[in-house]
Protein backbone atom coordinates (compact mmCIF):
# COMPACT_ATOMS: atom_id res chain seq x y z
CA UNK A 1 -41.83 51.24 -3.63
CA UNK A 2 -43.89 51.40 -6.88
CA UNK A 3 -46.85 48.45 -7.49
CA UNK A 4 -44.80 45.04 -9.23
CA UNK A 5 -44.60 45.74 -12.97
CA UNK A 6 -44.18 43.31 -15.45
CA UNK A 7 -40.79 41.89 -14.88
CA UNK A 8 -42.18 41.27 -10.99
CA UNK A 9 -44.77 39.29 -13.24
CA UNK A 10 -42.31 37.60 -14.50
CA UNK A 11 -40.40 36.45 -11.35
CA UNK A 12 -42.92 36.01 -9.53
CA UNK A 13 -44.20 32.98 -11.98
CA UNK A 14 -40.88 31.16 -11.49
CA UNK A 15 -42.98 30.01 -8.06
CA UNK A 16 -44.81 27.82 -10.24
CA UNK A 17 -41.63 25.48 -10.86
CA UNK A 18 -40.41 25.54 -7.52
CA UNK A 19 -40.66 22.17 -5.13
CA UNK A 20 -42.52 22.05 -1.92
CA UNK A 21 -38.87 21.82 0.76
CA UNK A 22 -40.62 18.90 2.13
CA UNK A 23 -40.41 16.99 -1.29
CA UNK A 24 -36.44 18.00 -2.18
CA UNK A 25 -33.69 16.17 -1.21
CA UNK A 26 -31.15 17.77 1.26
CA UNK A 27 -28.44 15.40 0.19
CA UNK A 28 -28.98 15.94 -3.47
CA UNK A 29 -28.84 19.60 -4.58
CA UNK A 30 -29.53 19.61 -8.23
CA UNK A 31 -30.09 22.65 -11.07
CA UNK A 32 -33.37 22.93 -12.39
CA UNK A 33 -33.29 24.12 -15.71
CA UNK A 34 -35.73 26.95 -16.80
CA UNK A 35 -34.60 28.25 -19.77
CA UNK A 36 -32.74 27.21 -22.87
CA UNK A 37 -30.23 30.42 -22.09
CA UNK A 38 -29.13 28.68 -18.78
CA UNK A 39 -26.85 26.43 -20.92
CA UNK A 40 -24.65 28.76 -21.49
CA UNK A 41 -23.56 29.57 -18.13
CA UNK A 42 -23.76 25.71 -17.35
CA UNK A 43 -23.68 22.86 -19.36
CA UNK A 44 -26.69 20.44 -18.94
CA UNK A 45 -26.30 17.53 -16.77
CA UNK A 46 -24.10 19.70 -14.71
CA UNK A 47 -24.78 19.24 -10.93
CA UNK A 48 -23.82 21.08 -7.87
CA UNK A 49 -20.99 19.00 -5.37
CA UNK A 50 -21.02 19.31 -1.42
CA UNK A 51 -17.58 20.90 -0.36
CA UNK A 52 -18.19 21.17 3.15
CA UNK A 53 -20.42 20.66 6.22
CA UNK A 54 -20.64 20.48 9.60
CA UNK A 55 -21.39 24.01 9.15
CA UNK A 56 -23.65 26.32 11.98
CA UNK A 57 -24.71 28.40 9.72
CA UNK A 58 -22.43 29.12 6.37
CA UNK A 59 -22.63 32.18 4.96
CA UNK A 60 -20.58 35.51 3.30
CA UNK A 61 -18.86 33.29 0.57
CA UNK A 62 -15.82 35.01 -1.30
CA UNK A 63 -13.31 33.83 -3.58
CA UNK A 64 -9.76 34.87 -2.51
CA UNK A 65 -7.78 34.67 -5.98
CA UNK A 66 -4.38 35.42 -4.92
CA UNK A 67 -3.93 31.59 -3.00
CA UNK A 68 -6.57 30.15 -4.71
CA UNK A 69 -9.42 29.49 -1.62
CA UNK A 70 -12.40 29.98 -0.62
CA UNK A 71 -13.86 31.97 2.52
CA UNK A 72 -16.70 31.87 3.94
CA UNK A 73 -18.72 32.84 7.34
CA UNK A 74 -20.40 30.92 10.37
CA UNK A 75 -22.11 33.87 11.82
CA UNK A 76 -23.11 32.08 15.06
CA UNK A 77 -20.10 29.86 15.47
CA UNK A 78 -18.05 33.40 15.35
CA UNK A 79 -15.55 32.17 12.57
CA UNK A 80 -14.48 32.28 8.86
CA UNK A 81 -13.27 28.87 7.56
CA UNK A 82 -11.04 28.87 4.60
CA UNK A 83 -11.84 26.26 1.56
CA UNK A 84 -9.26 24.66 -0.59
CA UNK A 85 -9.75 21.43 -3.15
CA UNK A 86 -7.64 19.12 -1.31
CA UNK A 87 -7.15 20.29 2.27
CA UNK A 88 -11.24 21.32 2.96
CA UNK A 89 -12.55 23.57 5.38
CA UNK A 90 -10.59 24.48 8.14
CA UNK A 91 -10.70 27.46 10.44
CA UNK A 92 -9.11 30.65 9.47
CA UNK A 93 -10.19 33.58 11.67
CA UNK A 94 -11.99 33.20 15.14
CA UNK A 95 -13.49 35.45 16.65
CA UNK A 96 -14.28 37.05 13.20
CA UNK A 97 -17.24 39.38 14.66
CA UNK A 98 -16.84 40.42 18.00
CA UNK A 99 -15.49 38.17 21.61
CA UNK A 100 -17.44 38.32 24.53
CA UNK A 101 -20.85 39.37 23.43
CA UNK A 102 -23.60 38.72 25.64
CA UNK A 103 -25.76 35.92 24.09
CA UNK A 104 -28.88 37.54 25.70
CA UNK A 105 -28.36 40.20 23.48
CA UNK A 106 -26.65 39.07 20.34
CA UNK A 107 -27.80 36.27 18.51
CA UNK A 108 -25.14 36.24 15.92
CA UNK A 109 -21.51 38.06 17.43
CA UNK A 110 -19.42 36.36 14.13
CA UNK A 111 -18.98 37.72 10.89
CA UNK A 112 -21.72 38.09 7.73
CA UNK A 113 -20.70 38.88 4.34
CA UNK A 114 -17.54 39.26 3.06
CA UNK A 115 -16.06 40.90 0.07
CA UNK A 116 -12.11 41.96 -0.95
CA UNK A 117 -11.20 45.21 -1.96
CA UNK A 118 -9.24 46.63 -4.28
CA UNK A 119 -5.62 45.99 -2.49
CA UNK A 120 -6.79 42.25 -2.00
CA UNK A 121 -8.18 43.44 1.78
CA UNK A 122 -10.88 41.36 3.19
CA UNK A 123 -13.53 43.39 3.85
CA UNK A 124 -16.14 42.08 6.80
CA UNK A 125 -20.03 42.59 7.46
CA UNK A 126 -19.50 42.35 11.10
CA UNK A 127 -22.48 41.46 12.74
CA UNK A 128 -21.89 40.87 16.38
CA UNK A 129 -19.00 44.08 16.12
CA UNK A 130 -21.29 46.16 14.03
CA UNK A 131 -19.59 47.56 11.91
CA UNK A 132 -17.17 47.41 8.26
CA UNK A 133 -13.85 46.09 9.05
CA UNK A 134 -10.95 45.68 6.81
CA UNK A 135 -8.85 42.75 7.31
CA UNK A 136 -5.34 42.46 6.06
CA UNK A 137 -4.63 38.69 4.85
CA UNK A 138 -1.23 39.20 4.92
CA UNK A 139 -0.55 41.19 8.41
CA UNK A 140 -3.91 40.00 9.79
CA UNK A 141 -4.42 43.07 11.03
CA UNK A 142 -7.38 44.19 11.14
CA UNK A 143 -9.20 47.88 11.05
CA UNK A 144 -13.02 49.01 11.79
CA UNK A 145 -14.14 51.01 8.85
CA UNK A 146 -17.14 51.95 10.05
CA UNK A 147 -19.31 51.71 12.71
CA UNK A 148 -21.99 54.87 13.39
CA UNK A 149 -24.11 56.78 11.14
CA UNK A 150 -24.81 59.72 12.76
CA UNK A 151 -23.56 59.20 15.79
CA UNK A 152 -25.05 56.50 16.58
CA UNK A 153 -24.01 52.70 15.88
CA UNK A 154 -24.84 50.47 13.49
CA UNK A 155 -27.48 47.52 14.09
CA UNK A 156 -25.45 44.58 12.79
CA UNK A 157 -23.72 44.96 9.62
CA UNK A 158 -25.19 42.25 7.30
CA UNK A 159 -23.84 42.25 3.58
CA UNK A 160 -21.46 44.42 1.51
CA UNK A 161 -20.40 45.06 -2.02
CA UNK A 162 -17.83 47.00 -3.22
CA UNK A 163 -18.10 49.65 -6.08
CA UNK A 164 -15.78 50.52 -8.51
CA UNK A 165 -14.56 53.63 -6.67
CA UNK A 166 -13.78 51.98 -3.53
CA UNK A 167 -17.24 52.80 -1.80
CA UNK A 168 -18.89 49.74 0.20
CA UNK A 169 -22.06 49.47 0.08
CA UNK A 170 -23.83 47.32 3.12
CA UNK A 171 -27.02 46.95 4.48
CA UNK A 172 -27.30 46.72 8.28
CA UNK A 173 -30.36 44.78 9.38
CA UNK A 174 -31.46 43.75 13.12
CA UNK A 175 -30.90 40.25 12.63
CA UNK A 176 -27.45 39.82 14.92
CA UNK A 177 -29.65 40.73 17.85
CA UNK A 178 -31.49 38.89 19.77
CA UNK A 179 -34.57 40.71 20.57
CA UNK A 180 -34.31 42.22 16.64
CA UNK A 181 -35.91 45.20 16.57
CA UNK A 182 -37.13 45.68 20.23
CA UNK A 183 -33.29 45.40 21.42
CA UNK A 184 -32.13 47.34 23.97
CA UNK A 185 -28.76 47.68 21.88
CA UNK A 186 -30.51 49.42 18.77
CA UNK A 187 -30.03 52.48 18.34
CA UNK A 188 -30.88 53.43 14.84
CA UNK A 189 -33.94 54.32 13.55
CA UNK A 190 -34.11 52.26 10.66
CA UNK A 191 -32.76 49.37 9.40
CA UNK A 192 -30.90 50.54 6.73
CA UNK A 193 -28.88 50.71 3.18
CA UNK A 194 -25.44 52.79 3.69
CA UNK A 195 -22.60 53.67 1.62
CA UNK A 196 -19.12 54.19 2.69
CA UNK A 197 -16.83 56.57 0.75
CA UNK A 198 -12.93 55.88 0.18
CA UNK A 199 -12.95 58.88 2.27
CA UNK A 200 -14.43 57.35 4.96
CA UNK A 201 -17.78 59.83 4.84
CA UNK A 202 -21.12 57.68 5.52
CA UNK A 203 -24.32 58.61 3.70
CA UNK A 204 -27.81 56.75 4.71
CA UNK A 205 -28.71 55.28 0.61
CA UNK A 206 -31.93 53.80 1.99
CA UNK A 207 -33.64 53.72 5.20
CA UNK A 208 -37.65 52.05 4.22
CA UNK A 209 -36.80 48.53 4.39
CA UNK A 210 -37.57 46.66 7.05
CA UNK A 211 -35.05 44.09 6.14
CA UNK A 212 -32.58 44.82 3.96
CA UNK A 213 -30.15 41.80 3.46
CA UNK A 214 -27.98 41.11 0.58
CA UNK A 215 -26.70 43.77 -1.76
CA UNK A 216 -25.15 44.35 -4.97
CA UNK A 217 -24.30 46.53 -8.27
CA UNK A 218 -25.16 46.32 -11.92
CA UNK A 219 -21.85 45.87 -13.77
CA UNK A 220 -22.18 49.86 -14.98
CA UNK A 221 -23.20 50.61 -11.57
CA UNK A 222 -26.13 52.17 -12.50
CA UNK A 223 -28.64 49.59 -11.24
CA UNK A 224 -28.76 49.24 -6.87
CA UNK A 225 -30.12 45.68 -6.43
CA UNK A 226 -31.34 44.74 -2.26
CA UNK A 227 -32.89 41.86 -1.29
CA UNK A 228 -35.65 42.23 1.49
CA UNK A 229 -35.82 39.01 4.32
CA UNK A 230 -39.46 40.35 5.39
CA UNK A 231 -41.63 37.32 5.95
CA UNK A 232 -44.69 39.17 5.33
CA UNK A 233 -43.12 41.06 2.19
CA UNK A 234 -39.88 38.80 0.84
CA UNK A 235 -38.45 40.62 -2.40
CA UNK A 236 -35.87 42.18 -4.62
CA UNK A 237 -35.80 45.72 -4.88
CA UNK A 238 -33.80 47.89 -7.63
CA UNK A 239 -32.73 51.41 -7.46
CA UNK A 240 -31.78 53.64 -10.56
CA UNK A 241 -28.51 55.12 -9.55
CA UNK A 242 -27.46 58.61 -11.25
CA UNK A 243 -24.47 59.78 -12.50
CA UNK A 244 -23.00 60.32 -8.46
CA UNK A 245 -24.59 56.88 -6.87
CA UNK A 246 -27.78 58.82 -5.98
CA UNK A 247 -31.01 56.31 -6.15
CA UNK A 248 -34.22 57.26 -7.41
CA UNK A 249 -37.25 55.82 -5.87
CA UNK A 250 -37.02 52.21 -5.34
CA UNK A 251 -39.06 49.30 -7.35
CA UNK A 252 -40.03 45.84 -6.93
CA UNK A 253 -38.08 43.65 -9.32
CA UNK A 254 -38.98 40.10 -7.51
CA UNK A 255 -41.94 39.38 -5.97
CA UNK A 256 -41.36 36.46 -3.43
CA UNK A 257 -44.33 35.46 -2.06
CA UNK A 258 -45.55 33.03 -4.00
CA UNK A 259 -42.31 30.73 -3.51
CA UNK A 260 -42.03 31.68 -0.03
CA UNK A 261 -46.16 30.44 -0.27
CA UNK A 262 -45.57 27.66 -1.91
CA UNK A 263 -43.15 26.24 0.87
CA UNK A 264 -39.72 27.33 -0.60
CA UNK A 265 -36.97 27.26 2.32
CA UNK A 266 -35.52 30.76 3.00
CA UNK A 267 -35.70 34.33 2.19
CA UNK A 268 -34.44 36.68 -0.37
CA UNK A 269 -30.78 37.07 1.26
CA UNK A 270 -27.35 36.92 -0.76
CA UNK A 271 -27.18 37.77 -4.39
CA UNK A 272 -24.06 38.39 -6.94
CA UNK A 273 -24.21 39.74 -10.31
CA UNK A 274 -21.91 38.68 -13.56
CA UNK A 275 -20.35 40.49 -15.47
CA UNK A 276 -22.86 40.37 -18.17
CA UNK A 277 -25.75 41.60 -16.13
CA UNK A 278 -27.16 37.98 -15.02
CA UNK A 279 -28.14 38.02 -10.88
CA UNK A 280 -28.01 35.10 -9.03
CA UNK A 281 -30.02 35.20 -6.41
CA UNK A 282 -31.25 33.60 -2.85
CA UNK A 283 -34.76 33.78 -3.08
CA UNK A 284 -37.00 30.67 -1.41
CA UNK A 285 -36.40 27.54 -2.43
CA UNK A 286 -32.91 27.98 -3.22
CA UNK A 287 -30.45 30.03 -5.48
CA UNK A 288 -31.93 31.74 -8.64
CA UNK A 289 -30.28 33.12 -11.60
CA UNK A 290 -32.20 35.38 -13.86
CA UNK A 291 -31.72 38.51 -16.36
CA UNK A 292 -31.57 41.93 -15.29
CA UNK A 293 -35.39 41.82 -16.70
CA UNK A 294 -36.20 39.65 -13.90
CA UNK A 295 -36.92 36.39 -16.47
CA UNK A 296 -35.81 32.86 -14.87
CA UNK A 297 -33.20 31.17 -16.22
CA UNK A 298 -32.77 28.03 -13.66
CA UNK A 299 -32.84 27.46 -9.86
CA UNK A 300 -30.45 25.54 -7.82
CA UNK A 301 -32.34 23.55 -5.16
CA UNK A 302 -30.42 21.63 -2.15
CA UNK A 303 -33.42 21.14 0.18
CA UNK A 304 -33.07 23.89 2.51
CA UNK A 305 -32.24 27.73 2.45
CA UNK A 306 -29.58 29.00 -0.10
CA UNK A 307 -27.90 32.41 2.09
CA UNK A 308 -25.34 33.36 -0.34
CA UNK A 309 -22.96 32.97 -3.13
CA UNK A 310 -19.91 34.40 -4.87
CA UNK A 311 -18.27 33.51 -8.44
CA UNK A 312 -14.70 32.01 -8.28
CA UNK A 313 -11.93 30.54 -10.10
CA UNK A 314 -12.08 33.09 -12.62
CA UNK A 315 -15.39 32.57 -13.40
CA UNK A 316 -15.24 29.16 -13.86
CA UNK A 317 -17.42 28.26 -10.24
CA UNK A 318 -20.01 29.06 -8.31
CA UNK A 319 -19.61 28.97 -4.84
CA UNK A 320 -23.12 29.17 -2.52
CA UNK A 321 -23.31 28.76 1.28
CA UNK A 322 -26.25 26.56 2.00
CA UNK A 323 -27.57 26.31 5.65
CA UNK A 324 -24.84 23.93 7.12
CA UNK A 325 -22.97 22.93 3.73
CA UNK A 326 -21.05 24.94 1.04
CA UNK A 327 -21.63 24.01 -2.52
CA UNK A 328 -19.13 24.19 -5.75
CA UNK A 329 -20.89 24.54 -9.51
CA UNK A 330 -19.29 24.26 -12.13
CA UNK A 331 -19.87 26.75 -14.88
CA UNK A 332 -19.13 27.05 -18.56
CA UNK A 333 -15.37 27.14 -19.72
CA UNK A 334 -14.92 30.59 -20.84
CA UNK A 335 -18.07 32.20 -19.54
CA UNK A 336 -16.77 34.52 -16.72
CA UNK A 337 -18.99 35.22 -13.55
């Protein structure tokens, strides 16, 4: 990691428009518009709706095209609920980690992110399982992709994205155990940022973090973008990929501090990235969306921690798991996420 350079400048600053948690409104989430470019992603006056709630902890959004509905995780209830406008959130795979965990040991046994491939598989960050599965919607079968590096297995598979090529790449934190890092079930060394090639081979991307959480590509795959969940050190890191995937040393894009300071709820976690280069990312106090120069362009607030988010509808939504609720945006007719 390289000392913050001007676009962590940049980033950093958006701290001084964020809320205290205490003063927002859990039952209101709103968009709080930073720049004149937000508008046109989403029009002003535009507010997020509630979809869903009664929620443990909602996480691992994705949009499933083919039907129309939206998944998403409860890592600590051990289920994926399905979303449709109409019929809400029902259950729609349980257990979708692992069954019979002991709770001692593993704080969250369910599923984490989620992510489809490109046969229309759902592909699981399975936390309590530890590992990559692939499940078939259709058959409902479902296959473990991965689950060692080395030998030795995984901590608790956390979020994935899924390249062009068919290669995930995940990060696999200590946050599904109990005892985190001092667990008697860890066996890696690090906490760290793997990719998985189509042909199955495992190779360790990253291994500095010490809480590597959401993940994700530029859309020319040359940019590796990882959000860190360190409470001493929350940020955004990007990695210059070559030609072949390989990073070059890593830099701090988003400094987090100062909102996480300033009494923002949550941690750098999820994060998605459109098709024209804009991320939208967790960060504390809520859900940010900014260039790929790091330079605010609004922040969704709903009161409490913002895990996670994917685009759907064809780019016409924006679909963020918040705490206990899901929320729907709309976004711009004919801008596509």
């Amino acid at each position: 990691m390289t000392c913050p350079d001007r676009r962590t400048v940049i980033a950093g600053g958006l701290a001084l428009f964020a809320m205290p948690a205490a003063a927002q409104t859990p039952d209101a989430p709103r968009v709080r518009r930073l720049s004149p470019a937000l508008d046109r992603m989403i029009a002003p006056g535009t507010e997020p709706e509630v979809i869903a709630t009664g929620i443990r902890w909602a996480e691992g959004p994705v949009w499933v095209p083919k039907g129309g509905y939206l998944l998403f995780s409860d890592p600590p209830a051990n289920l994926i609920r399905r979303w449709q406008r109409g019929r809400g959130a029902v259950p729609f795979l349980n257990p979708s980690g692992a069954a019979g965990t002991d709770p001692k040991l593993v704080r969250e046994a369910g599923s984490n992110g989620l992510a489809l491939d490109a046969g229309g598989g759902l592909l699981i960050a399975n936390s309590g399982g530890r590992s990559i599965d692939r499940f078939d919607l259709v058959t409902r079968k479902r296959t473990v992709l991965a689950d060692r590096y080395d030998g030795k297995r995984f901590n608790s598979c956390n979020d994935l994205h899924v390249g062009r090529d068919g290669s995930i790449w995940f990060t696999d934190p200590p946050y599904g155990f109990a005892d985190g890092d001092a667990s008697p079930l860890k066996e890696q060394s690090v906490n760290g940022v793997y990719r998985r090639f189509p042909d199955g081979r495992v190779v360790l991307i990253e291994g500095g973090l010490t809480r590597p959480n959401g993940i994700a590509l530029s859309p020319d795959e040359r940019r590796l973008y990882v959000s860190v969940s360190d409470e001493q050190m929350p940020r955004i890191m990007v990695y210059d990929l070559d030609a072949a995937g390989k990073p070059g040393g890593g830099r701090v894009l988003l400094d987090a501090r100062a909102m996480k300071a300033k009494g923002g709820a949550g941690l750098p976690d999820g994060m998605k990235v459109a098709r024209d280069g804009t991320l939208v990312c967790s960060v504390p106090g809520g859900m940010m969306l900014m260039t790929p120069a790091a330079e605010p362009l609004g922040l969704i607030e709903s009161g409490a921690a913002i895990a996670n988010c994917a685009f759907g509808e064809n780019g016409r939504a924006l679909y963020m798991t918040a705490n206990d609720r899901v929320l729907r945006l709309a976004l711009r007719p004919g801008w596509q996420g």
